[in-house]
N, C-alpha and C. Protein backbone atom coordinates (compact mmCIF):
# COMPACT_ATOMS: atom_id res chain seq x y z
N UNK A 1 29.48 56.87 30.22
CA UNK A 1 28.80 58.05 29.75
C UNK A 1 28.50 58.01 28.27
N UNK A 2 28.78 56.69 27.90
CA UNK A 2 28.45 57.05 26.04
C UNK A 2 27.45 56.00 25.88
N UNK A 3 26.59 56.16 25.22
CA UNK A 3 25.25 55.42 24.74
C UNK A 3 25.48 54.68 23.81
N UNK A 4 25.56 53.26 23.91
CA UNK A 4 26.13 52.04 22.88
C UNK A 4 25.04 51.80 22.04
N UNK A 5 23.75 51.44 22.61
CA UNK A 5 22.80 50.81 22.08
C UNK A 5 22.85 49.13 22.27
N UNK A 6 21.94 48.94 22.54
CA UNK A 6 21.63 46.89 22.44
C UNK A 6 22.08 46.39 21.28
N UNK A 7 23.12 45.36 21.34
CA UNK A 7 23.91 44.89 20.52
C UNK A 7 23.47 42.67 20.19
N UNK A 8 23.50 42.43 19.80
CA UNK A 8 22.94 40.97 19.44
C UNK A 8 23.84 40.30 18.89
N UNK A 9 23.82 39.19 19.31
CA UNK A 9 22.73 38.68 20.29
C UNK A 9 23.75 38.97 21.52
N UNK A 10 23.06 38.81 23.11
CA UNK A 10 23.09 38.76 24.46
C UNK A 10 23.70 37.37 24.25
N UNK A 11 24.56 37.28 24.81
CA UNK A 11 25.24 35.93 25.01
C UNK A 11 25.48 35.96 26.85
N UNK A 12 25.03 34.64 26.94
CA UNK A 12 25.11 34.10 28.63
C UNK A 12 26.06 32.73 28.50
N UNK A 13 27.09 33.06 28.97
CA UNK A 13 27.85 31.74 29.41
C UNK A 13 27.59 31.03 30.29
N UNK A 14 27.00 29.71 30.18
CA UNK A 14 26.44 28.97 31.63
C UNK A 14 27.33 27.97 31.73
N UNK A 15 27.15 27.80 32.97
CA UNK A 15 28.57 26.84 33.31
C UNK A 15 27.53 25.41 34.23
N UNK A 16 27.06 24.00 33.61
CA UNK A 16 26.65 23.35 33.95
C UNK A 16 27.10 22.56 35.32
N UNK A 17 25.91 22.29 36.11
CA UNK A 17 26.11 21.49 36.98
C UNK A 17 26.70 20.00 36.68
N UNK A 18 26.76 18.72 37.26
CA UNK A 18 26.66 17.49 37.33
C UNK A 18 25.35 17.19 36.58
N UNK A 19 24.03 17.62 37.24
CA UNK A 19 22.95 17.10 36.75
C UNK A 19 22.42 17.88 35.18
N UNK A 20 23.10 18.72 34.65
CA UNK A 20 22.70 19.27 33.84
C UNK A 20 22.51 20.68 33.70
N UNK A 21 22.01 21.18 35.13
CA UNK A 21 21.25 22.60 35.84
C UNK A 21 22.29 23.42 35.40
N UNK A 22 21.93 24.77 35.82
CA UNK A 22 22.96 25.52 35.71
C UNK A 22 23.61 26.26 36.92
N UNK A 23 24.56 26.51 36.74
CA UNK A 23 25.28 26.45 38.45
C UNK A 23 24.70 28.33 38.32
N UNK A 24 24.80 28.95 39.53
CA UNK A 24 24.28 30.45 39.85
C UNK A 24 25.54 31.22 39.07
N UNK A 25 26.58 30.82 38.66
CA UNK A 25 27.37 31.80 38.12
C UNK A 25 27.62 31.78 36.47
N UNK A 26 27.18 32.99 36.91
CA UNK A 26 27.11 33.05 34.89
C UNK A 26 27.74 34.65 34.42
N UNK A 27 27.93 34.37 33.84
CA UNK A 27 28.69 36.00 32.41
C UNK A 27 28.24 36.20 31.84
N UNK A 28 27.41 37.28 31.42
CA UNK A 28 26.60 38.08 30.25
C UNK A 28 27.51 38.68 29.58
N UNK A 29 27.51 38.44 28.35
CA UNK A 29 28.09 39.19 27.23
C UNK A 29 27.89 39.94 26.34
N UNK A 30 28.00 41.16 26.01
CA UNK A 30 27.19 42.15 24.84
C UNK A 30 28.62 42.27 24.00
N UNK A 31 27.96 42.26 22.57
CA UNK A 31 29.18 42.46 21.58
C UNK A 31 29.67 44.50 21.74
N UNK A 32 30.76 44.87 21.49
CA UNK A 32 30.97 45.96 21.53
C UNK A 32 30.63 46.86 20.14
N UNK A 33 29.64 47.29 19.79
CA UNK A 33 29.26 47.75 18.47
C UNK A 33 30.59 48.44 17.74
N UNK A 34 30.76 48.07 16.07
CA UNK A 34 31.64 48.63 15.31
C UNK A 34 32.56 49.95 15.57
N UNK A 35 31.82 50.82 15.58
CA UNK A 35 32.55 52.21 15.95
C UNK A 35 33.10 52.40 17.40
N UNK A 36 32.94 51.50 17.84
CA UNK A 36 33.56 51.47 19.39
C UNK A 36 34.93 50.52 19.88
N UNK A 37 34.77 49.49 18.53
CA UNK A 37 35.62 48.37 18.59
C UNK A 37 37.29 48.84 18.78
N UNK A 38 38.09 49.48 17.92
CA UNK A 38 39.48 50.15 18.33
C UNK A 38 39.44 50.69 19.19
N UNK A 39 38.58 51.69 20.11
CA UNK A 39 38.78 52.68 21.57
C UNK A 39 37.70 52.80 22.10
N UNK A 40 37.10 51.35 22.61
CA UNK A 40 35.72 51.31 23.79
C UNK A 40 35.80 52.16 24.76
N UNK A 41 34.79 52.80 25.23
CA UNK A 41 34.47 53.51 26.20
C UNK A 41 35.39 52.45 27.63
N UNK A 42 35.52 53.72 28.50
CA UNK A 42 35.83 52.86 30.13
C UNK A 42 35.13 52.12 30.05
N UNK A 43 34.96 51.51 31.13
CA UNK A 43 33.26 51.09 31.88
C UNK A 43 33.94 52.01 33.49
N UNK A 44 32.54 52.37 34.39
CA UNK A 44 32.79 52.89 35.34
C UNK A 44 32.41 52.20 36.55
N UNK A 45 32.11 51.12 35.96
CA UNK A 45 31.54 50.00 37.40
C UNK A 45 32.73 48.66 36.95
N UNK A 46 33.41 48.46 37.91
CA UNK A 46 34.97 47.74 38.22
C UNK A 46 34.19 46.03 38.21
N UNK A 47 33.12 45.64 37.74
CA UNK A 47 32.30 44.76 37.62
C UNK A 47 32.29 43.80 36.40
N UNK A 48 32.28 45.47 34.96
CA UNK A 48 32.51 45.30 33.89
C UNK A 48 33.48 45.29 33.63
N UNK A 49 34.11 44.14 32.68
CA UNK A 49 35.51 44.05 32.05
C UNK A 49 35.20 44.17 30.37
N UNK A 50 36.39 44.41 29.73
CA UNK A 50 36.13 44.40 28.27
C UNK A 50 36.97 43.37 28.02
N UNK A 51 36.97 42.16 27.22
CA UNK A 51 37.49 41.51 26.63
C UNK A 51 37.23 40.57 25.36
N UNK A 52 38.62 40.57 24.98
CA UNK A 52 38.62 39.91 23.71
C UNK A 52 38.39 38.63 23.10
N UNK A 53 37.33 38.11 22.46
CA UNK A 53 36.81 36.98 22.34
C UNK A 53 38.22 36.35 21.04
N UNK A 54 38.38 35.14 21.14
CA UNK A 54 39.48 34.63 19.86
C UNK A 54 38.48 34.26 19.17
N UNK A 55 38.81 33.69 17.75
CA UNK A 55 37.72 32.97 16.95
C UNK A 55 37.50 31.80 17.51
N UNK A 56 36.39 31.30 17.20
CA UNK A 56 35.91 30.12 17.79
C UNK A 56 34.97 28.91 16.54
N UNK A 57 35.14 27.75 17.07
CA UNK A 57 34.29 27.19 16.01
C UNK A 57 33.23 26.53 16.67
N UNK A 58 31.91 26.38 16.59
CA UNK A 58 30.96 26.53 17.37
C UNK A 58 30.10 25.59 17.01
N UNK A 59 29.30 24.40 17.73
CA UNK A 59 28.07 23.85 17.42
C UNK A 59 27.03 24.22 18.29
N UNK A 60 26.12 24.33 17.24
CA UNK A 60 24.90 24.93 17.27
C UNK A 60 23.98 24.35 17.24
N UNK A 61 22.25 25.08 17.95
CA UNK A 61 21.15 24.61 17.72
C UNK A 61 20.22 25.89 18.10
N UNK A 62 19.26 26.37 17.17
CA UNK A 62 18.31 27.57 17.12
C UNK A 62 16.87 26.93 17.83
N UNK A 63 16.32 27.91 18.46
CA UNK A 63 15.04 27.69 19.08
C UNK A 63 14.23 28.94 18.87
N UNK A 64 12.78 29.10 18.94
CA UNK A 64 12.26 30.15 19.20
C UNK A 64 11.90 30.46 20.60
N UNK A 65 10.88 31.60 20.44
CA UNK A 65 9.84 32.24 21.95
C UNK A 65 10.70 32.64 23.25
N UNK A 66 9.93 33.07 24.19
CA UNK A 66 10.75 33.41 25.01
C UNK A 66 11.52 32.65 26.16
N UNK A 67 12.60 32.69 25.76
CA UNK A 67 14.13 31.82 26.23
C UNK A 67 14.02 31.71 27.64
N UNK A 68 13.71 30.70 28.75
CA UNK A 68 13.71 30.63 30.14
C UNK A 68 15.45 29.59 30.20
N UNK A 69 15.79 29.68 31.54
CA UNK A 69 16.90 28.98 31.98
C UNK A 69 16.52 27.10 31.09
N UNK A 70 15.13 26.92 32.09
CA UNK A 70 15.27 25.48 31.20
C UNK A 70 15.03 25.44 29.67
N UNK A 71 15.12 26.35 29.07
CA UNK A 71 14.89 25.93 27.47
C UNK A 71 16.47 25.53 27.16
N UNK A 72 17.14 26.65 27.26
CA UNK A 72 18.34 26.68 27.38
C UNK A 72 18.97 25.10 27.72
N UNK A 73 18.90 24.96 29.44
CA UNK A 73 18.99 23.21 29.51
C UNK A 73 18.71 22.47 28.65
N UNK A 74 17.50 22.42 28.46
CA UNK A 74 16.64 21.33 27.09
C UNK A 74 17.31 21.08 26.01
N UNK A 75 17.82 22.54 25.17
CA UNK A 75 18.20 22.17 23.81
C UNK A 75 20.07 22.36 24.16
N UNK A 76 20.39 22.68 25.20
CA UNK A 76 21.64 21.94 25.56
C UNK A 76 21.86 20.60 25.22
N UNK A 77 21.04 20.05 26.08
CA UNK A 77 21.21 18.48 26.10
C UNK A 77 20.58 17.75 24.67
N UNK A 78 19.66 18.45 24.22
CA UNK A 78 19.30 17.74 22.86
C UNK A 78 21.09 18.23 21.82
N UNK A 79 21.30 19.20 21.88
CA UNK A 79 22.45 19.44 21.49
C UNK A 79 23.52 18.35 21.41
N UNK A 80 23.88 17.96 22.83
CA UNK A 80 24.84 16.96 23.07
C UNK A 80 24.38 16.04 22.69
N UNK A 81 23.13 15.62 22.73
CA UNK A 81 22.10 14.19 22.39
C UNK A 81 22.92 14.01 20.40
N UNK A 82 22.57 15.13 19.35
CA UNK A 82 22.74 15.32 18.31
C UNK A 82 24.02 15.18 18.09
N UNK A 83 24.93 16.02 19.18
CA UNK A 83 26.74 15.82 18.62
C UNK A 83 27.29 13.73 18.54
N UNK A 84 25.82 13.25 19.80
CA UNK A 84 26.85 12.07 20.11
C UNK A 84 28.25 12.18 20.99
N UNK A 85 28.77 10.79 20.71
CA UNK A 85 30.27 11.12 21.26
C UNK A 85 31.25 11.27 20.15
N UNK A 86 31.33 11.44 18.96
CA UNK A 86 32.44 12.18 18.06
C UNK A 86 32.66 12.94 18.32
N UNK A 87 31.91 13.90 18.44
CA UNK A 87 32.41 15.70 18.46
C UNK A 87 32.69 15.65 19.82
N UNK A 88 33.99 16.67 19.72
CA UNK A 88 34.33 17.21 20.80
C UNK A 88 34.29 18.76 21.29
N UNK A 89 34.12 18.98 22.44
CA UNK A 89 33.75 20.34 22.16
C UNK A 89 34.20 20.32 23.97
N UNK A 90 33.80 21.75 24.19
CA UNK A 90 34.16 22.02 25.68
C UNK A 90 32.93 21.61 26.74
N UNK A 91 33.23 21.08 27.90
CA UNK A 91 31.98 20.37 28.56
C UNK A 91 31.92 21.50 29.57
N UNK A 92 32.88 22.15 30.06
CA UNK A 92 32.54 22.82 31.33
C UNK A 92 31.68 24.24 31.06
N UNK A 93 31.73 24.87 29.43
CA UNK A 93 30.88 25.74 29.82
C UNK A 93 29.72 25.82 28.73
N UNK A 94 28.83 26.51 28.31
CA UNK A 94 28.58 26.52 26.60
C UNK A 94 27.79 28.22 27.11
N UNK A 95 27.52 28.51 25.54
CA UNK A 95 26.48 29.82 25.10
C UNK A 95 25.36 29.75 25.02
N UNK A 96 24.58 30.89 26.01
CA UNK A 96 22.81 30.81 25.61
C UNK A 96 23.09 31.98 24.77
N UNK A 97 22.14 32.12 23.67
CA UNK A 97 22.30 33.13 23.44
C UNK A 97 21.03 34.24 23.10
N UNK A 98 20.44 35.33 23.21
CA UNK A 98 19.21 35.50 22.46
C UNK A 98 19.38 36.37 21.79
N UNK A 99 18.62 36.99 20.70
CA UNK A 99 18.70 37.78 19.81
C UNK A 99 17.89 39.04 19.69
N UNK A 100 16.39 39.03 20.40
CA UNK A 100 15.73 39.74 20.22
C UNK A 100 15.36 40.93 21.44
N UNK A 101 14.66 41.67 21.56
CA UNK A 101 14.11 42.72 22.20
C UNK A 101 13.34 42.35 23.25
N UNK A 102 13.42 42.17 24.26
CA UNK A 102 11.88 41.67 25.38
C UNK A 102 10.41 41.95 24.49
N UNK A 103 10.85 43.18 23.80
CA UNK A 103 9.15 43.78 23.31
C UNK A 103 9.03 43.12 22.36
N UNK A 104 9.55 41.97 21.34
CA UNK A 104 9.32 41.46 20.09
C UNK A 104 8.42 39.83 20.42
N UNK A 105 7.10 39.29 20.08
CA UNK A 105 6.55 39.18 21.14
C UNK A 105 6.65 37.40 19.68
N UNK A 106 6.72 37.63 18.50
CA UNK A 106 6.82 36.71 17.68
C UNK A 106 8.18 36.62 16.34
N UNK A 107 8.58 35.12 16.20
CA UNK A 107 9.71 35.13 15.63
C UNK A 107 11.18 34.83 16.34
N UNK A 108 10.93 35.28 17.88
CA UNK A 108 12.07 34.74 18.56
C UNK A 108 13.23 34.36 17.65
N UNK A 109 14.08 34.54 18.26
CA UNK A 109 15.52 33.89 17.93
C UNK A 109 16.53 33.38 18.88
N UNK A 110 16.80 32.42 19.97
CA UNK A 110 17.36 31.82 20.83
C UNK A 110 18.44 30.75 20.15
N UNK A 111 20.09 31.02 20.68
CA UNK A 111 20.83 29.63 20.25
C UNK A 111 21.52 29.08 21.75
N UNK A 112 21.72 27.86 21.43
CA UNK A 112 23.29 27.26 22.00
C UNK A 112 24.06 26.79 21.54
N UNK A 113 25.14 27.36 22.28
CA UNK A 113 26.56 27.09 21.34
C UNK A 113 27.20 26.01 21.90
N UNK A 114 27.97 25.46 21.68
CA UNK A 114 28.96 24.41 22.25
C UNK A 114 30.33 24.88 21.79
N UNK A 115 31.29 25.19 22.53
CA UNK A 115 32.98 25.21 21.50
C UNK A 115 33.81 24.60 21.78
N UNK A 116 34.00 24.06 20.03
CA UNK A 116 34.76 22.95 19.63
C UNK A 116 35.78 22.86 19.71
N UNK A 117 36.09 21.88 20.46
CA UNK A 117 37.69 21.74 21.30
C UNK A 117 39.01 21.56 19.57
């Protein structure tokens, strides 16, 4: 019953196939805006959970326009292409993330994250 507002970026946890793809199960994540952070609202659908992210240390790569599943793939793998095999990081899942409004039509802001083991 309380009106949060769209919070940024939308973070999608995708959890890769073998071939790269992305498997059908995924987690959408919205940050919980400031004034809500000490005593979040319920949620009233047993669907939504609230939880606490730890700090994380993260490799990255920014894209523009509008973010489809395979862009996401694409600069995944250019991602991993860039880490090489030094970096280590977590393989089973990573972050899409986007930043902007459906209605913002130039400027995009799209990342993926990788976290560093």
């Amino acid at each position: 019953g309380v009106g949060m507002g769209m919070t940024a970026p939308v973070s999608i946890t995708a959890f890769p196939a073998e071939d790269g793809s992305l498997q059908q199960k995924v987690k959408v994540s919205l940050r919980i805006p400031s004034q809500f952070q000490a005593n979040p609202p319920c949620p009233s659908d047993e669907s939504i959970k609230i939880e606490e992210k730890q700090a994380m240390t993260i490799y990255s790569t920014q894209f523009g326009g509008y973010a489809k599943e395979v862009d996401y793939v694409n600069y995944a793998a250019k991602l991993k292409s860039a880490l090489g095999s030094d970096a280590t990081y977590r393989k089973d899942f990573y972050f899409c993330n986007g930043y902007d409004p459906p209605m913002k039509p130039y400027g995009r802001r799209n990342e993926v994250w990788f976290v560093k083991e």
